[in-house]
N, C-alpha and C. Protein backbone atom coordinates (compact mmCIF):
# COMPACT_ATOMS: atom_id res chain seq x y z
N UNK A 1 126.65 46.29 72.55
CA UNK A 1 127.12 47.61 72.96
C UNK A 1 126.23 48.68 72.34
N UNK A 2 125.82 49.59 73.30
CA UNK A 2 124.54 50.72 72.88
C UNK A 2 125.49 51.97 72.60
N UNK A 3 125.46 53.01 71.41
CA UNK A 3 126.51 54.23 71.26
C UNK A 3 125.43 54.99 71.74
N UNK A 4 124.35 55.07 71.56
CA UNK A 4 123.52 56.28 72.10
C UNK A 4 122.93 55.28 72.74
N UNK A 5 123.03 56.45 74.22
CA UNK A 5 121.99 56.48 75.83
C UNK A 5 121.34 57.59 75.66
N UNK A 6 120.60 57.23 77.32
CA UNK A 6 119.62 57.91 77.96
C UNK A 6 118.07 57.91 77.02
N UNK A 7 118.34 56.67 76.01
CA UNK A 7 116.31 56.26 75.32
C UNK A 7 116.83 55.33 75.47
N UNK A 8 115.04 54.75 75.05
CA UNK A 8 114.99 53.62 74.83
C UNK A 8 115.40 53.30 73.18
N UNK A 9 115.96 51.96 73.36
CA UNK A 9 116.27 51.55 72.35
C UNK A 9 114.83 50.73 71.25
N UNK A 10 114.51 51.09 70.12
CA UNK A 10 113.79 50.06 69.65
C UNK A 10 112.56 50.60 69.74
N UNK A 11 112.12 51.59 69.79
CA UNK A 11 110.71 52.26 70.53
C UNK A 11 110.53 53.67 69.73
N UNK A 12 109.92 54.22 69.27
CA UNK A 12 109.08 55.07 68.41
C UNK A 12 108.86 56.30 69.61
N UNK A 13 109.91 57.29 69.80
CA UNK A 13 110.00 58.31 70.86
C UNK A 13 109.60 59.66 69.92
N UNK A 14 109.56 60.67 70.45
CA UNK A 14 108.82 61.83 70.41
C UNK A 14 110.21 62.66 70.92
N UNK A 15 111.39 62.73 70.35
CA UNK A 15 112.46 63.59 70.84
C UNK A 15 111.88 64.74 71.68
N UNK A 16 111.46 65.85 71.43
CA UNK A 16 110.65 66.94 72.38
C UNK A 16 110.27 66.15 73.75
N UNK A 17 109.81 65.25 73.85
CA UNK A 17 109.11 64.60 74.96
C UNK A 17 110.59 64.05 75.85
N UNK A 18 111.36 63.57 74.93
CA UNK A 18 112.71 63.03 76.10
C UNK A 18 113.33 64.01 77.04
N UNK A 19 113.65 65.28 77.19
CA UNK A 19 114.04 66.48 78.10
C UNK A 19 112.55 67.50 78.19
N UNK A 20 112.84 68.35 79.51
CA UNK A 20 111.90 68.87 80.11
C UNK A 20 112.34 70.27 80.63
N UNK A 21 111.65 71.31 80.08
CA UNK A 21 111.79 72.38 80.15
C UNK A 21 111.71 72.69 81.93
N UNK A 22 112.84 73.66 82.66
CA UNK A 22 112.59 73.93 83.90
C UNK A 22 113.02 75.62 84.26
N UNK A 23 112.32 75.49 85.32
CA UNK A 23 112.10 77.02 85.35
C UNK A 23 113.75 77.85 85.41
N UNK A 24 113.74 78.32 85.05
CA UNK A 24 115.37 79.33 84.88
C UNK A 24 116.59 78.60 84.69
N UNK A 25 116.34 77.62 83.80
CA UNK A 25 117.30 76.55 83.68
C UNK A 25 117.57 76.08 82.36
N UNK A 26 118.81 75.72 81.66
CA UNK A 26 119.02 75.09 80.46
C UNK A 26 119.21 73.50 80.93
N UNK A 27 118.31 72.87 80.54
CA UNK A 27 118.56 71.56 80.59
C UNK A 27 119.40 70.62 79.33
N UNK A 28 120.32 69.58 80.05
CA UNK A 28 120.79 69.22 78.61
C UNK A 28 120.84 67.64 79.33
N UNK A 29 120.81 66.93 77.91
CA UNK A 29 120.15 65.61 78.05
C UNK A 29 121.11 64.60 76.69
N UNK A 30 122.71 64.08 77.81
CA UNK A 30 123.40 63.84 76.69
C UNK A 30 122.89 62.29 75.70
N UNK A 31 122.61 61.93 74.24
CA UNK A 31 122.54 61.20 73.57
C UNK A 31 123.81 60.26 73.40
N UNK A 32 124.97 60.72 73.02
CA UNK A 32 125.71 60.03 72.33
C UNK A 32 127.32 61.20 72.60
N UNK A 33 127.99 60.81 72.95
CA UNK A 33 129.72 61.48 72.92
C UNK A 33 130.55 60.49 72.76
N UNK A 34 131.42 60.85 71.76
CA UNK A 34 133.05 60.38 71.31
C UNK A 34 133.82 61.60 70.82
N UNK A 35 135.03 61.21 70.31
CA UNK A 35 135.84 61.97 70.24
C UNK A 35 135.10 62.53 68.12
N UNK A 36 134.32 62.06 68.13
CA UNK A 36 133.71 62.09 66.41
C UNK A 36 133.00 63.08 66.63
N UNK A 37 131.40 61.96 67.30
CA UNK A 37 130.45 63.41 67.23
C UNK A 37 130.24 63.50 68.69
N UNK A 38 129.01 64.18 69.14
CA UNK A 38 128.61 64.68 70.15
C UNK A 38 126.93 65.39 70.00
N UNK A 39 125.66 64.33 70.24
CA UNK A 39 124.23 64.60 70.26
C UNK A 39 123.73 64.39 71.95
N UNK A 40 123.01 65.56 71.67
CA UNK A 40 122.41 66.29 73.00
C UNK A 40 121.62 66.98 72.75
N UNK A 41 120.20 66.62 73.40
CA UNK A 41 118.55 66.92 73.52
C UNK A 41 118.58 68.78 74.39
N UNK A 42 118.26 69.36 74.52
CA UNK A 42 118.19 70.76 75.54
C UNK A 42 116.57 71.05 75.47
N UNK A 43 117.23 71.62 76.82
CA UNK A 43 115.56 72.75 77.01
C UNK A 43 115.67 73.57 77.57
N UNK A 44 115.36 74.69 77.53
CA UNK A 44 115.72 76.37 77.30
C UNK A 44 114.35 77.05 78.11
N UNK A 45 114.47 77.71 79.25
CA UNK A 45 113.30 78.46 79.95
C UNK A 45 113.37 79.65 79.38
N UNK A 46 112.50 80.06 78.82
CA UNK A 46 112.67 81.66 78.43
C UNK A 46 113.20 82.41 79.40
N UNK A 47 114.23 83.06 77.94
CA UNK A 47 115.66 84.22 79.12
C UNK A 47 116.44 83.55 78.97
N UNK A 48 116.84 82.23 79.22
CA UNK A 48 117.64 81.24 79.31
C UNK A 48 118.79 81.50 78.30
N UNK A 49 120.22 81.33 78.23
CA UNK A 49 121.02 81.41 77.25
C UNK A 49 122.15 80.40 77.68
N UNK A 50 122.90 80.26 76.24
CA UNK A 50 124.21 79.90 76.52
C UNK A 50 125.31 80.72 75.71
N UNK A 51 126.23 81.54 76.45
CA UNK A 51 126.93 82.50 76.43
C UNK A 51 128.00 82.08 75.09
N UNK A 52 128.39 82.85 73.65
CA UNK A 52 129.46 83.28 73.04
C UNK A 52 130.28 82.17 73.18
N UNK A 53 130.61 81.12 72.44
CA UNK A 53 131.93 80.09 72.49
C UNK A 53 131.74 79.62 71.17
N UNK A 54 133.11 79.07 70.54
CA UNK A 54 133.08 78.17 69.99
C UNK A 54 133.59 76.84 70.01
N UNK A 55 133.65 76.16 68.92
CA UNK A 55 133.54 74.94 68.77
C UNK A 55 134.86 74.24 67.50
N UNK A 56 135.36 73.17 68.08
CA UNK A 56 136.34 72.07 66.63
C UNK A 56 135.54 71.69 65.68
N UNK A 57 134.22 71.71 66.10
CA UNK A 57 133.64 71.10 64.80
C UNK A 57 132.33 71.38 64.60
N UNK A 58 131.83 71.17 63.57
CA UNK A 58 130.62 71.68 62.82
C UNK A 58 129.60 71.21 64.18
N UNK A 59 128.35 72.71 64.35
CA UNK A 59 127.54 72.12 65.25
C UNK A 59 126.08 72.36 64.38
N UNK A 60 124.86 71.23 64.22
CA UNK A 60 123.41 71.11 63.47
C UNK A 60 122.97 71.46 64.72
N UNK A 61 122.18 72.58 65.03
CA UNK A 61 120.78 72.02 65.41
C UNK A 61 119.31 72.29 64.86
N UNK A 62 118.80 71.17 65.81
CA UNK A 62 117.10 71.68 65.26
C UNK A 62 115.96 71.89 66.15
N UNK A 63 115.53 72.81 65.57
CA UNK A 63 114.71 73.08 67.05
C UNK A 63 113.12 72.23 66.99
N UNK A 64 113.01 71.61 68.08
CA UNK A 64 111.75 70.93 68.25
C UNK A 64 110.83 71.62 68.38
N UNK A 65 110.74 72.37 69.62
CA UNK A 65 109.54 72.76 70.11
C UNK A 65 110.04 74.62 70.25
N UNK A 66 108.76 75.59 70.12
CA UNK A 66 108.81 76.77 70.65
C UNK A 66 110.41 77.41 69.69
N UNK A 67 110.78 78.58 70.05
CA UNK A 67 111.37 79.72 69.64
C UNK A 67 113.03 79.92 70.05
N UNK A 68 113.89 79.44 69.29
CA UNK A 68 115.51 80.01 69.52
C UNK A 68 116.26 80.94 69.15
N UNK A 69 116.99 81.88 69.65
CA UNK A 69 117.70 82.62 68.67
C UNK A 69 118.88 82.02 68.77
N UNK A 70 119.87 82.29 67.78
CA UNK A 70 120.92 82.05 67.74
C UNK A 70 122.02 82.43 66.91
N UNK A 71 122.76 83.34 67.59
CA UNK A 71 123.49 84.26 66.89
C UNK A 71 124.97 83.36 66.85
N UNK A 72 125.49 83.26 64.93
CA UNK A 72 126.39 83.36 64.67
C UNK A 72 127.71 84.02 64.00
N UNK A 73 128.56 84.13 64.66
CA UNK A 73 129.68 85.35 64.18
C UNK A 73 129.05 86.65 63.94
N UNK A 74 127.91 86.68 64.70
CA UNK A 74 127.58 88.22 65.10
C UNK A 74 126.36 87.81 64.39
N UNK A 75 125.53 87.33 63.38
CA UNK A 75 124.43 87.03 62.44
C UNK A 75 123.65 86.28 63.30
N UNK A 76 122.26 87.09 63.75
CA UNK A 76 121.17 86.25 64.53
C UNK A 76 120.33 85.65 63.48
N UNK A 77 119.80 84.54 64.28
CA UNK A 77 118.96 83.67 63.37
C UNK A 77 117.97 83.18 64.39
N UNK A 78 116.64 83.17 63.84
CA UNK A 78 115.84 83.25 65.06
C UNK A 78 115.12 81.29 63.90
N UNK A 79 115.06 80.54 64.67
CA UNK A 79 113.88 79.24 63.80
C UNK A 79 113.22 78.61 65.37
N UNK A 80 112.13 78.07 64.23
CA UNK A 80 111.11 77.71 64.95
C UNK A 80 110.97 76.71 64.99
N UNK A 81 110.17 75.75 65.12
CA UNK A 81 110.00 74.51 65.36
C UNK A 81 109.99 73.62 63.77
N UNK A 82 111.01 72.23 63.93
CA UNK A 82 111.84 71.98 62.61
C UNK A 82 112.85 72.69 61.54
N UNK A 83 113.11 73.34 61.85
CA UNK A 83 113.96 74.44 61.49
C UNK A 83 115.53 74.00 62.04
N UNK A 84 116.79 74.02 61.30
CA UNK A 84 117.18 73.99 61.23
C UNK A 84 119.09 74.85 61.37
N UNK A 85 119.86 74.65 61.96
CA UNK A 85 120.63 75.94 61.40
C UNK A 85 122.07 74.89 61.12
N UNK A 86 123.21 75.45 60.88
CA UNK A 86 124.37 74.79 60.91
C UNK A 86 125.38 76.15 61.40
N UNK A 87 126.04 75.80 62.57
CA UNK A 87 126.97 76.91 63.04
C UNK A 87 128.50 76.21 62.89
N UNK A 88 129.43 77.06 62.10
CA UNK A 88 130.59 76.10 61.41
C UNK A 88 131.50 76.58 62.74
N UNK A 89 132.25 75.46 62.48
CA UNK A 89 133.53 75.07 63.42
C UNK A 89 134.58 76.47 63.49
N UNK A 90 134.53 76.68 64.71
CA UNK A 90 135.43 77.61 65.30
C UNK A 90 134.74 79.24 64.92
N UNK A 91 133.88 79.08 64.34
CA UNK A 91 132.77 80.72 64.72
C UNK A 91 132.10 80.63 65.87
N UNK A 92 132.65 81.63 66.35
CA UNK A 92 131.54 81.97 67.69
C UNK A 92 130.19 81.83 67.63
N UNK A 93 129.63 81.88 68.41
CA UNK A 93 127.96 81.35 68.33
C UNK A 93 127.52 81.58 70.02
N UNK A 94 126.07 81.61 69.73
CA UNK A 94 125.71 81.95 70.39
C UNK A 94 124.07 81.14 70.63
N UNK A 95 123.44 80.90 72.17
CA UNK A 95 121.90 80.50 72.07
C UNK A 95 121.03 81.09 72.87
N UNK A 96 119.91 81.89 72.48
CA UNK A 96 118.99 82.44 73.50
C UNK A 96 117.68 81.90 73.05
N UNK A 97 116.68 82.09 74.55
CA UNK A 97 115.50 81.56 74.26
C UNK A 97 114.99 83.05 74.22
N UNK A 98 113.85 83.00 73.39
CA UNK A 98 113.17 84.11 73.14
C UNK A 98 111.85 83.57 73.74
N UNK A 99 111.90 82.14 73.68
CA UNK A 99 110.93 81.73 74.70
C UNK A 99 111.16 80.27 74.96
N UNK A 100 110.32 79.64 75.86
CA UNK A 100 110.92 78.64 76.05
C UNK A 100 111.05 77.56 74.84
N UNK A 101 112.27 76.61 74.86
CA UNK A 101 112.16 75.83 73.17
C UNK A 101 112.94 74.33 74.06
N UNK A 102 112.44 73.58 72.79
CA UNK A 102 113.78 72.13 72.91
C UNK A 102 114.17 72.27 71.45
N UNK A 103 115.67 71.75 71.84
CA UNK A 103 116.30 71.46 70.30
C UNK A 103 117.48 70.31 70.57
N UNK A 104 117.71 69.56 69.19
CA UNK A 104 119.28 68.69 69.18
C UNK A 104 119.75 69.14 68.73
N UNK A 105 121.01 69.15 69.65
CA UNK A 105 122.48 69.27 69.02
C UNK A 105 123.01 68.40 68.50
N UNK A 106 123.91 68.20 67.58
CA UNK A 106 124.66 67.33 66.67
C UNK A 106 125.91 68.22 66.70
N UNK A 107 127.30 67.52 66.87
CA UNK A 107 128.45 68.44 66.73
C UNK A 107 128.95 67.02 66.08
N UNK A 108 129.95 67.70 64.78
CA UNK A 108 130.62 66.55 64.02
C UNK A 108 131.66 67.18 64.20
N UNK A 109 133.13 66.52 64.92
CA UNK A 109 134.14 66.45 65.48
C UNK A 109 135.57 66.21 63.87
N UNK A 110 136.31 67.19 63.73
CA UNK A 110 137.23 66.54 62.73
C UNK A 110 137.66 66.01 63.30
N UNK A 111 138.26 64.56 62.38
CA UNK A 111 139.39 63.51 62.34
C UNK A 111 140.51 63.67 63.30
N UNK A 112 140.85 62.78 63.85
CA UNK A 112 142.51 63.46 64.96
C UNK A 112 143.69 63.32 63.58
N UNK A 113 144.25 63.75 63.69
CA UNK A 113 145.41 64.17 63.31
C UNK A 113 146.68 63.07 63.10
């Protein structure tokens, strides 16, 4: 049984290289979902956004390639390639391309109850 799809298994990949930037489009490229976590590859056309929401649980990302902003609970944060941010569970957040970028998401899901 494989928990993460859409790679190959066993093979020396280039994350940036697995999703593909398209013209006026956020691409997303799911890795791995359960009710725990939730990893997903994106690619962002400059202009490109994803609108104000939040989240149950802690979301990492990192940006691969090119330029993100990403505003949390009102605090923009602009990183670049390997760069890092952590946007905590249930603050609003926010993602714009300032130009075109790839990044993973990682969302770590609390425990059920």
């Amino acid at each position: 049984m494989s928990y993460i799809k859409n790679m190959e298994h066993e093979k020396a990949l280039m994350l940036a290289n697995e999703v593909t930037i398209q013209k006026g489009q956020v691409v997303s490229k799911t890795l791995a979902q359960n009710p725990h976590v939730s990893v997903t590859l994106f690619a962002f056309d400059k202009g490109e956004e994803i609108s104000s929401h939040d989240s149950t649980g802690d979301a990492m990302v990192i940006v691969l390639e090119g330029t993100g902003q990403f505003t949390v609970d009102g605090t923009e944060y602009v990183l670049n390639p390997g760069e890092s941010l952590i946007m905590p569970a249930k603050k609003p957040h926010a993602v714009f391309a300032k130009e075109a970028f790839k990044m993973l998401l990682t969302v770590v899901f609390p425990p059920a109850v």
